[in-house]
N, C-alpha and C. Protein backbone atom coordinates (compact mmCIF):
# COMPACT_ATOMS: atom_id res chain seq x y z
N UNK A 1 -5.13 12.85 -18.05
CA UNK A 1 -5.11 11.52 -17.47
C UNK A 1 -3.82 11.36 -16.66
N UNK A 2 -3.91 10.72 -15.30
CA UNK A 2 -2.75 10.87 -14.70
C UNK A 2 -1.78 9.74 -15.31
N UNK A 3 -0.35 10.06 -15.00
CA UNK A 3 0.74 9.09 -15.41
C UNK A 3 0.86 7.53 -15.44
N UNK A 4 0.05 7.14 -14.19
CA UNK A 4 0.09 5.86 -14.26
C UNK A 4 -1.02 5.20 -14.70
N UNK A 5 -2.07 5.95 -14.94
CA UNK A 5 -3.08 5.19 -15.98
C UNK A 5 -2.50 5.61 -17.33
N UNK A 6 -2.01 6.56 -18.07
CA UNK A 6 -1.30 6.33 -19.15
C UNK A 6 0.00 5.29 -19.66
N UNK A 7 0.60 5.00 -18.15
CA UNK A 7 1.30 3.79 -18.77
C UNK A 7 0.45 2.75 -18.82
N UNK A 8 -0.36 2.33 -17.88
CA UNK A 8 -0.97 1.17 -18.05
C UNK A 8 -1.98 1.10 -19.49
N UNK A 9 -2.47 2.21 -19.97
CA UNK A 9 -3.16 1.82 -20.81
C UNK A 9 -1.94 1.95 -22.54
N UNK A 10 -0.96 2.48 -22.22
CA UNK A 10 -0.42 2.47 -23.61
C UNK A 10 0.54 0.91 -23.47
N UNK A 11 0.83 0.15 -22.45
CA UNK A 11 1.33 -1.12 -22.16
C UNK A 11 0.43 -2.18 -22.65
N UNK A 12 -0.80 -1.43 -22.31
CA UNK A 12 -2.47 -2.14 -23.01
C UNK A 12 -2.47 -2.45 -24.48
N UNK A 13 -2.23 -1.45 -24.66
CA UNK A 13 -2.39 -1.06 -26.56
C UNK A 13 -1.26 -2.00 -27.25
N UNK A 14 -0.19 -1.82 -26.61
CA UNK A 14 1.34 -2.68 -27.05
C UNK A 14 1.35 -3.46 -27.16
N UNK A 15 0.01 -4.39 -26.05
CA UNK A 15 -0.09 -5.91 -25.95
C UNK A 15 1.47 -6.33 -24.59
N UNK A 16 1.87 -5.28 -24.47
CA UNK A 16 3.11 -5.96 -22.99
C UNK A 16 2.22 -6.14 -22.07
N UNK A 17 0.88 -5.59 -21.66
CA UNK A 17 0.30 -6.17 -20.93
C UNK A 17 -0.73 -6.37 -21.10
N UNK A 18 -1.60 -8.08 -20.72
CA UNK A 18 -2.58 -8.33 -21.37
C UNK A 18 -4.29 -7.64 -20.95
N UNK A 19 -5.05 -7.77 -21.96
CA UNK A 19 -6.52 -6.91 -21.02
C UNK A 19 -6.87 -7.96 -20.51
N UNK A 20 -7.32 -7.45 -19.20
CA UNK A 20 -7.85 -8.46 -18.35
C UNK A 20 -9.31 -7.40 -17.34
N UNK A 21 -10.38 -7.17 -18.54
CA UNK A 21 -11.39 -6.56 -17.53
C UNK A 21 -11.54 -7.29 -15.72
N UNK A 22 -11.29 -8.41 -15.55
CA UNK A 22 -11.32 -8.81 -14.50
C UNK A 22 -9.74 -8.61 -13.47
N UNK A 23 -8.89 -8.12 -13.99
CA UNK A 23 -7.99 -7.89 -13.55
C UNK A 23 -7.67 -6.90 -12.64
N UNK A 24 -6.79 -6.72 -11.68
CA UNK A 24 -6.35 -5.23 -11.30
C UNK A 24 -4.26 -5.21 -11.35
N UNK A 25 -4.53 -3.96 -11.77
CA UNK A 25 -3.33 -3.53 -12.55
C UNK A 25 -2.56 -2.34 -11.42
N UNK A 26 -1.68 -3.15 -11.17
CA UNK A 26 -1.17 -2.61 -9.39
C UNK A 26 0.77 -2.04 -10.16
N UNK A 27 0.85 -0.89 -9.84
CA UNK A 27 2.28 -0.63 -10.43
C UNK A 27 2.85 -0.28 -9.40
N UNK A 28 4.02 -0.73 -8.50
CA UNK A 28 4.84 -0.68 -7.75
C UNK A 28 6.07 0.36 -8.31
N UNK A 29 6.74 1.01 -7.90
CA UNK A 29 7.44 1.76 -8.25
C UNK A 29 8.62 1.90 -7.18
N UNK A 30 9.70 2.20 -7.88
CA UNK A 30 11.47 1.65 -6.58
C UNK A 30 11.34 2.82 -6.03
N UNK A 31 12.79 3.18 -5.11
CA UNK A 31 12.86 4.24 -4.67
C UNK A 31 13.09 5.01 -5.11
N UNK A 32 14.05 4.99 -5.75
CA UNK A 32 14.37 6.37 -6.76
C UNK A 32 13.46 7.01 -7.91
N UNK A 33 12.15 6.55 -7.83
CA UNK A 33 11.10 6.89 -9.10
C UNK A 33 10.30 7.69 -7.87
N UNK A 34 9.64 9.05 -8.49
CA UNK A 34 9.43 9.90 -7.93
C UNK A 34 7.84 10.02 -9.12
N UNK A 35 6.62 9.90 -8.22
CA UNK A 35 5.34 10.07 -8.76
C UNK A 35 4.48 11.29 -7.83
N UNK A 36 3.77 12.21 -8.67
CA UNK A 36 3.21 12.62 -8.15
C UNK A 36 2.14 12.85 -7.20
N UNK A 37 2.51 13.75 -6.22
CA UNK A 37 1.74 13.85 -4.45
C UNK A 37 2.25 12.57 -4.16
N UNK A 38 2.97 11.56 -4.52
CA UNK A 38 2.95 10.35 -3.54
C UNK A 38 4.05 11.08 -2.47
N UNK A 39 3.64 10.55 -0.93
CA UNK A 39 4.16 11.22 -0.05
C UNK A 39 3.73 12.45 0.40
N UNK A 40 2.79 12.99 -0.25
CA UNK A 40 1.92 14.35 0.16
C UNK A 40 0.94 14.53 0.36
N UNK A 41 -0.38 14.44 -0.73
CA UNK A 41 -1.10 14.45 -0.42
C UNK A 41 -1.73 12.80 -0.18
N UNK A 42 -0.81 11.64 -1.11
CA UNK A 42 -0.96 10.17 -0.86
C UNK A 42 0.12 9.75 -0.19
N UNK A 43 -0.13 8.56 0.31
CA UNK A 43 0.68 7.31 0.24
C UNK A 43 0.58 6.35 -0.82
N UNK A 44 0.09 6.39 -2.09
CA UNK A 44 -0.41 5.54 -2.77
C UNK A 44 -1.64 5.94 -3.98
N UNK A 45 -2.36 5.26 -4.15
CA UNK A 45 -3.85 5.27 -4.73
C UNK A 45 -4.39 4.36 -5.77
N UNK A 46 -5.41 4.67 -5.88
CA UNK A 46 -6.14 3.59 -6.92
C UNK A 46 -7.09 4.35 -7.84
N UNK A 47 -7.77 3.53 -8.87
CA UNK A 47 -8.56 4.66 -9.61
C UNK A 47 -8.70 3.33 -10.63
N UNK A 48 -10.19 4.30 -11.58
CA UNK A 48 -10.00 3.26 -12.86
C UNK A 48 -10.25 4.23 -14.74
N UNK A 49 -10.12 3.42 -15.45
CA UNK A 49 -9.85 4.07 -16.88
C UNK A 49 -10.61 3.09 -17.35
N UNK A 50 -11.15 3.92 -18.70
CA UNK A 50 -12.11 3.16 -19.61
C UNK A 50 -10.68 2.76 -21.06
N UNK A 51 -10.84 1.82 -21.11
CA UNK A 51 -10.05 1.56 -22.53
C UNK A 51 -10.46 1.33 -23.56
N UNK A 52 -11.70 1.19 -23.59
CA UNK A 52 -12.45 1.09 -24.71
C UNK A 52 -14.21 1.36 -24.04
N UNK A 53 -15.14 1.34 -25.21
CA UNK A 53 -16.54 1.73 -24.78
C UNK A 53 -16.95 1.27 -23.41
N UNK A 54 -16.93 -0.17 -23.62
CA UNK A 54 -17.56 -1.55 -22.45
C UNK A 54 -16.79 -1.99 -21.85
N UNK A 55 -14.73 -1.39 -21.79
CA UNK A 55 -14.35 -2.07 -20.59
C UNK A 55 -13.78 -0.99 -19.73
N UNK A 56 -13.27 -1.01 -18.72
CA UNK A 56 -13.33 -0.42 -17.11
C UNK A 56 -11.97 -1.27 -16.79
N UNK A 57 -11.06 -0.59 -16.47
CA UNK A 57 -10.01 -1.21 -15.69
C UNK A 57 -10.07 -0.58 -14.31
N UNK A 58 -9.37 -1.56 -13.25
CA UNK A 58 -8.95 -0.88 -12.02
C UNK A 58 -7.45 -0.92 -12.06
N UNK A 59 -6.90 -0.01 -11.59
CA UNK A 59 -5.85 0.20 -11.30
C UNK A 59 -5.33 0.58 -9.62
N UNK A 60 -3.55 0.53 -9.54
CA UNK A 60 -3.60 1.40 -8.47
C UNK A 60 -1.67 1.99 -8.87
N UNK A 61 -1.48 2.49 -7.37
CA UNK A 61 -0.08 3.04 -7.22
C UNK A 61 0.30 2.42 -5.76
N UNK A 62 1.56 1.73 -5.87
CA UNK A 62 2.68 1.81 -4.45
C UNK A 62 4.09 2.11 -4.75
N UNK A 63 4.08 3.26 -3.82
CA UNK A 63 5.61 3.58 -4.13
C UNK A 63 6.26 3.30 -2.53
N UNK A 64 7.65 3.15 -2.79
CA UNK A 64 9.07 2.82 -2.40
C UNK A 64 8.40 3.64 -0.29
N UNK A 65 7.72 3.62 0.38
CA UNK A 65 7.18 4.70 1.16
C UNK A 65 8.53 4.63 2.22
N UNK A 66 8.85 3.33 2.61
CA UNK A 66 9.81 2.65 3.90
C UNK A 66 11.03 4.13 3.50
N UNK A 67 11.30 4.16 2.11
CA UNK A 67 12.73 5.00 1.45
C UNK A 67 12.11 6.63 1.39
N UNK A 68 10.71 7.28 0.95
CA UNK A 68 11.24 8.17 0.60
C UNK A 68 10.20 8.77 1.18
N UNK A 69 9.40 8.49 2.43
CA UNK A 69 8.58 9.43 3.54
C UNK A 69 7.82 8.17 4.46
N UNK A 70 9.28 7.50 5.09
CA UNK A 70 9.08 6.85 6.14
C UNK A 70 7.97 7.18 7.15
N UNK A 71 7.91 8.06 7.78
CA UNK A 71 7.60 8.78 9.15
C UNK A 71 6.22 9.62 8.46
N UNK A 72 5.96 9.17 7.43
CA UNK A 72 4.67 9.59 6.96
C UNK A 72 4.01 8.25 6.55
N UNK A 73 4.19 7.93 5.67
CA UNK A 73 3.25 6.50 4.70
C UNK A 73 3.93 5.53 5.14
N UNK A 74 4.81 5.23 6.36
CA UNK A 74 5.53 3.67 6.28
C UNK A 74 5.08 3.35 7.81
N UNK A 75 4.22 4.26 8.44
CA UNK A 75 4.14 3.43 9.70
C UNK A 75 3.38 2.41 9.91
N UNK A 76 2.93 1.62 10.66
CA UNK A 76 3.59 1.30 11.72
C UNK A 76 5.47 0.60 11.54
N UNK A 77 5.75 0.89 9.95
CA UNK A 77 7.08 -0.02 9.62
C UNK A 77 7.96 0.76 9.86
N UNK A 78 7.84 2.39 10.07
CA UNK A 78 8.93 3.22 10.53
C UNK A 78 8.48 3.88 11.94
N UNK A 79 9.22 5.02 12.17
CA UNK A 79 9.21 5.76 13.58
C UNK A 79 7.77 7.08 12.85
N UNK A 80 7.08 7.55 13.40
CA UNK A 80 5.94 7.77 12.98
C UNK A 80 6.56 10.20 13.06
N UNK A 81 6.69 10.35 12.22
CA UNK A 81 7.00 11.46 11.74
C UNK A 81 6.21 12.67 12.87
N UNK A 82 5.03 12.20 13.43
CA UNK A 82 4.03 12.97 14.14
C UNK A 82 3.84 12.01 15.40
N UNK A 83 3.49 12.62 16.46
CA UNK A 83 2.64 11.96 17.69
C UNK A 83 4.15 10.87 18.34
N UNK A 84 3.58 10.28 18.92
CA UNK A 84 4.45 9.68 19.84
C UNK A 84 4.91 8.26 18.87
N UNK A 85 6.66 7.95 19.15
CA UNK A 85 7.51 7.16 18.90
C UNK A 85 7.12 5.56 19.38
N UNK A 86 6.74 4.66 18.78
CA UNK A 86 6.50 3.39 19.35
C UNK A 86 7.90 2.65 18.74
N UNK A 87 7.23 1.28 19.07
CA UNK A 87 8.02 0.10 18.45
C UNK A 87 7.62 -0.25 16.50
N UNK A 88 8.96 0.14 15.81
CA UNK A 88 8.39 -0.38 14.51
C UNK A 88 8.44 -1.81 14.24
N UNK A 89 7.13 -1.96 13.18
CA UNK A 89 6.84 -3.43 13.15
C UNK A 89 8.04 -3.95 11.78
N UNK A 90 8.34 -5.27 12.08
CA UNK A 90 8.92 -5.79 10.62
C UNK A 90 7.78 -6.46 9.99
N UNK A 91 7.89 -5.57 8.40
CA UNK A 91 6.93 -6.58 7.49
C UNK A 91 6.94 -7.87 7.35
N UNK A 92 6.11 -8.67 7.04
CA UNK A 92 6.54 -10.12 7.19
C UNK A 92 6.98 -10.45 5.56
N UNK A 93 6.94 -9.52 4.66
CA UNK A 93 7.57 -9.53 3.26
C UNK A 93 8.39 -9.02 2.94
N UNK A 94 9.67 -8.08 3.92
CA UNK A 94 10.37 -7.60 3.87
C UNK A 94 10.31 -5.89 2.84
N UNK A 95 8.56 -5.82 2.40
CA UNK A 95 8.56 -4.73 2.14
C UNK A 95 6.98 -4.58 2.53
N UNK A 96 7.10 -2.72 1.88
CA UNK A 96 5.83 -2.27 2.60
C UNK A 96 4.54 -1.52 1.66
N UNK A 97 3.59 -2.11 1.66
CA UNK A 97 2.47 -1.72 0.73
C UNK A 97 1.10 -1.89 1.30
N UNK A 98 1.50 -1.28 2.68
CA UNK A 98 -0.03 -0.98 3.12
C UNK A 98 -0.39 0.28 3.01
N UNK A 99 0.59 1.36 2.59
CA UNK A 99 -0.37 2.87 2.49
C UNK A 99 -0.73 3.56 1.57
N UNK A 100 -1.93 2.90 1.10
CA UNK A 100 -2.47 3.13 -0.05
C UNK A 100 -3.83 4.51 0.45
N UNK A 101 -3.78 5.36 -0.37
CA UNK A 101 -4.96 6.15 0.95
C UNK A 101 -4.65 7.28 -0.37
N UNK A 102 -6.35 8.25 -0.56
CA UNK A 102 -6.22 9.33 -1.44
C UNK A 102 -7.36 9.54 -0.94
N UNK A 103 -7.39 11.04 -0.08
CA UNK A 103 -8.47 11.47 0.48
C UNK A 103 -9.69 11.68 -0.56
N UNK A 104 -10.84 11.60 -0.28
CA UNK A 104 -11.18 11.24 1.01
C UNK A 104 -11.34 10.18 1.83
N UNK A 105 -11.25 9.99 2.83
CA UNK A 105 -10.75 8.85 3.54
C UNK A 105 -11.11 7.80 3.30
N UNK A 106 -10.51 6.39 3.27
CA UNK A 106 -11.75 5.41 3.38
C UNK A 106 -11.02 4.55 4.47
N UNK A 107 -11.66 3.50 4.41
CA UNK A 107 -12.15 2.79 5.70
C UNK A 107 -10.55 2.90 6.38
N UNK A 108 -9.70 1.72 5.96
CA UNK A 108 -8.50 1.52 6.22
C UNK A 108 -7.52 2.78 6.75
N UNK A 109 -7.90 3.97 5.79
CA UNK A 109 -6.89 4.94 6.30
C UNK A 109 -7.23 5.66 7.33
N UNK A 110 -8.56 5.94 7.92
CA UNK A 110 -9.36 6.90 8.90
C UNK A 110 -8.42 6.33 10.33
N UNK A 111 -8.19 5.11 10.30
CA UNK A 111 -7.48 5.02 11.71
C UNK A 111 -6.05 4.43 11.25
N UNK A 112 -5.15 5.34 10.49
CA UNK A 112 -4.18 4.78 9.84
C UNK A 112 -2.90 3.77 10.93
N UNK A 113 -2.42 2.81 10.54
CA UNK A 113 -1.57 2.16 11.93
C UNK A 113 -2.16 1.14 12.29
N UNK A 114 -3.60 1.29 12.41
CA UNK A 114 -4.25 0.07 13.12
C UNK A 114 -4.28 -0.86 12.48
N UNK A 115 -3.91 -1.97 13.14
CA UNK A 115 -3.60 -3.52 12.45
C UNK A 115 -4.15 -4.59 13.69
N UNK A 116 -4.20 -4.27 14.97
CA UNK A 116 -4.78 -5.65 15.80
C UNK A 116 -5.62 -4.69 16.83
N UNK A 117 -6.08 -5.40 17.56
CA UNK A 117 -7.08 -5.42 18.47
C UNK A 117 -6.55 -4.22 19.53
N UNK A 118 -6.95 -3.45 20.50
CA UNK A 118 -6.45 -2.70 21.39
C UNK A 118 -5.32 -1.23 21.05
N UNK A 119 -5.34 -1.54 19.27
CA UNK A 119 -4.19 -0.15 19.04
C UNK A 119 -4.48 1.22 19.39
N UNK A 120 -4.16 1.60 19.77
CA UNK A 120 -4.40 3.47 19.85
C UNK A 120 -3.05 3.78 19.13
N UNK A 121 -3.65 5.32 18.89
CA UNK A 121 -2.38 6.11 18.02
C UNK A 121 -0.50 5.82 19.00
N UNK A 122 -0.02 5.58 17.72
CA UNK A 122 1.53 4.70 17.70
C UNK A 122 1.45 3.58 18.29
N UNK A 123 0.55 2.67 18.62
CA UNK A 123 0.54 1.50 19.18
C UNK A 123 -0.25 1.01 18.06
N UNK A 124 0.18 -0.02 17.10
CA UNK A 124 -0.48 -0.90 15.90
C UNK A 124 -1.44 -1.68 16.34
N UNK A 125 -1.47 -2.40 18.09
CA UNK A 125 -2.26 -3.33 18.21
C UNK A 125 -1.56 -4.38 18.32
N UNK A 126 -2.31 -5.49 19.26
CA UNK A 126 -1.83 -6.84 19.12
C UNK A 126 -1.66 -7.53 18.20
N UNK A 127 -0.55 -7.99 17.72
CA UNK A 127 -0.21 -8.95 16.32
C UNK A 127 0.35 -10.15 16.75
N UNK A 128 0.20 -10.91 16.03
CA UNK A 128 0.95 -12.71 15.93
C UNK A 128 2.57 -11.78 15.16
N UNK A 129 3.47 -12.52 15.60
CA UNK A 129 4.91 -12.55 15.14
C UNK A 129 5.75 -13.70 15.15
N UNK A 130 6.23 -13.55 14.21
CA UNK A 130 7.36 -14.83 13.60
C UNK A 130 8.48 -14.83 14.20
N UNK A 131 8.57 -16.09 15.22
CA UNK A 131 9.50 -15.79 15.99
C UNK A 131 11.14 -16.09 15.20
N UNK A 132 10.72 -16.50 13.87
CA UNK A 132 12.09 -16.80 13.72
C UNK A 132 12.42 -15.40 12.60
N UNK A 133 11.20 -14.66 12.18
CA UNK A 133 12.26 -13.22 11.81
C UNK A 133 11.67 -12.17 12.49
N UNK A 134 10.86 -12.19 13.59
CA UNK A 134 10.19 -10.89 14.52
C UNK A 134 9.32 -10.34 13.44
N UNK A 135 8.70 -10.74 12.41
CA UNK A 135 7.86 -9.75 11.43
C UNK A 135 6.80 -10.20 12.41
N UNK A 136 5.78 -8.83 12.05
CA UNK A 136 4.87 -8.80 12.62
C UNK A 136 3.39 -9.03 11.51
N UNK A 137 2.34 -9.97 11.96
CA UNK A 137 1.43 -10.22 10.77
C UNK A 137 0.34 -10.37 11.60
N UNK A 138 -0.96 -10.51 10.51
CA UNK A 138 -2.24 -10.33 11.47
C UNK A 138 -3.16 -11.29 10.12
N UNK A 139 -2.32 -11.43 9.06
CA UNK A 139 -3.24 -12.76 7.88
C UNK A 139 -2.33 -13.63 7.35
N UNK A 140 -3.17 -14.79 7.35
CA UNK A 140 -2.40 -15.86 6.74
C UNK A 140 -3.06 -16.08 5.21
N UNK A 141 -1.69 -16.43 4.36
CA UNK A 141 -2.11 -16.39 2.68
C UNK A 141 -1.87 -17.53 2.54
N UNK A 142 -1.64 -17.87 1.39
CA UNK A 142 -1.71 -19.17 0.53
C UNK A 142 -0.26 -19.60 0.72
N UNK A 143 -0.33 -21.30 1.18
CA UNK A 143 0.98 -22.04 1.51
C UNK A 143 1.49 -21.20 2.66
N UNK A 144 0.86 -20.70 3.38
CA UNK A 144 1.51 -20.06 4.47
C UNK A 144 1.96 -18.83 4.55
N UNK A 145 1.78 -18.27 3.97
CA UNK A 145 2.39 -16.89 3.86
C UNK A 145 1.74 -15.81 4.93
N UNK A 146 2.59 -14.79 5.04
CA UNK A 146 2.05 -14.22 6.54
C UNK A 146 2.04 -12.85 5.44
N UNK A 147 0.96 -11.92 6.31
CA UNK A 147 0.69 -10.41 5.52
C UNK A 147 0.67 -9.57 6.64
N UNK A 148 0.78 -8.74 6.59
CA UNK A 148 0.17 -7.44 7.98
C UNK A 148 -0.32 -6.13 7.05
N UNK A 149 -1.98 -6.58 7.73
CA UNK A 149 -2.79 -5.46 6.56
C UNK A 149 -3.42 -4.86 7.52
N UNK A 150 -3.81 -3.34 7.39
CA UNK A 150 -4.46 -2.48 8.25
C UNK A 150 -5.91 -3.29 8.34
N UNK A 151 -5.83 -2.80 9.58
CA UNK A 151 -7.55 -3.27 10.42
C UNK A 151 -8.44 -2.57 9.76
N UNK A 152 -9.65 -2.99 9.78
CA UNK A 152 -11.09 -2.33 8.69
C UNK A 152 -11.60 -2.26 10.13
């Protein structure tokens, strides 16, 4: 069983975190925590575990990407490691958890970058931006909150 469904499910058992079959169980991880293939063969991932007979959790992984394979899993938020150099975008949350992706592909990652209308490779696309911190966003959340999530 990989690492981060073993914490989540022995956090389960402890009661530190509560079961919530309707839940999803998202573990963020800093820079200096080092998980496996993240940055290699992922940027991320998701998956689910049985914890008992009849329940099913979902889970996922985001790690630290902006810090520890920019120019791979952080673009459009860094300088893009491959292909041509654009303009990097500022998150509008001051961090970055759009590269979630574990081949085989799915929707979001097949045209990884793309976030607005007209992008081609190193160009993200047209976005709305905040003129008072230049982040760049393409959804609006609850009480206002701005997101920038890859285009489907």
């Amino acid at each position: 069983m990989p690492l981060i469904a073993t914490l989540i499910r022995d956090k389960i058992s402890s009661k530190i975190f509560p079961l919530d079959p309707n839940g999803i169980y998202l573990v963020l991880t800093a820079k200096d925590v080092s998980v496996e293939r993240f940055c290699m063969g992922s940027c991320g991932f998701h998956d689910s575990i049985w914890v008992s007979e009849k329940t099913r959790l979902v889970y996922g992984h985001v790690g630290d990407s902006l810090v520890q394979c920019p120019g791979v899993c952080a673009w459009p938020h860094a300088v893009p490691a491959y292909g041509p150099p654009g303009n990097v975008l500022v998150a509008p949350n001051g961090v970055d958890s759009d590269g979630i992706a574990l081949a085989p592909l799915e929707a979001v990652t097949a045209c990884s970058g793309v976030s607005g209308v007209e992008a081609y490779p190193g160009y993200p696309g047209v976005l709305l931006v905040n003129e008072s911190s230049n982040a760049s966003y393409n959804v609006y959340g609850v009480n206002g909150r701005t997101f920038l999530l890859p285009a489907i």
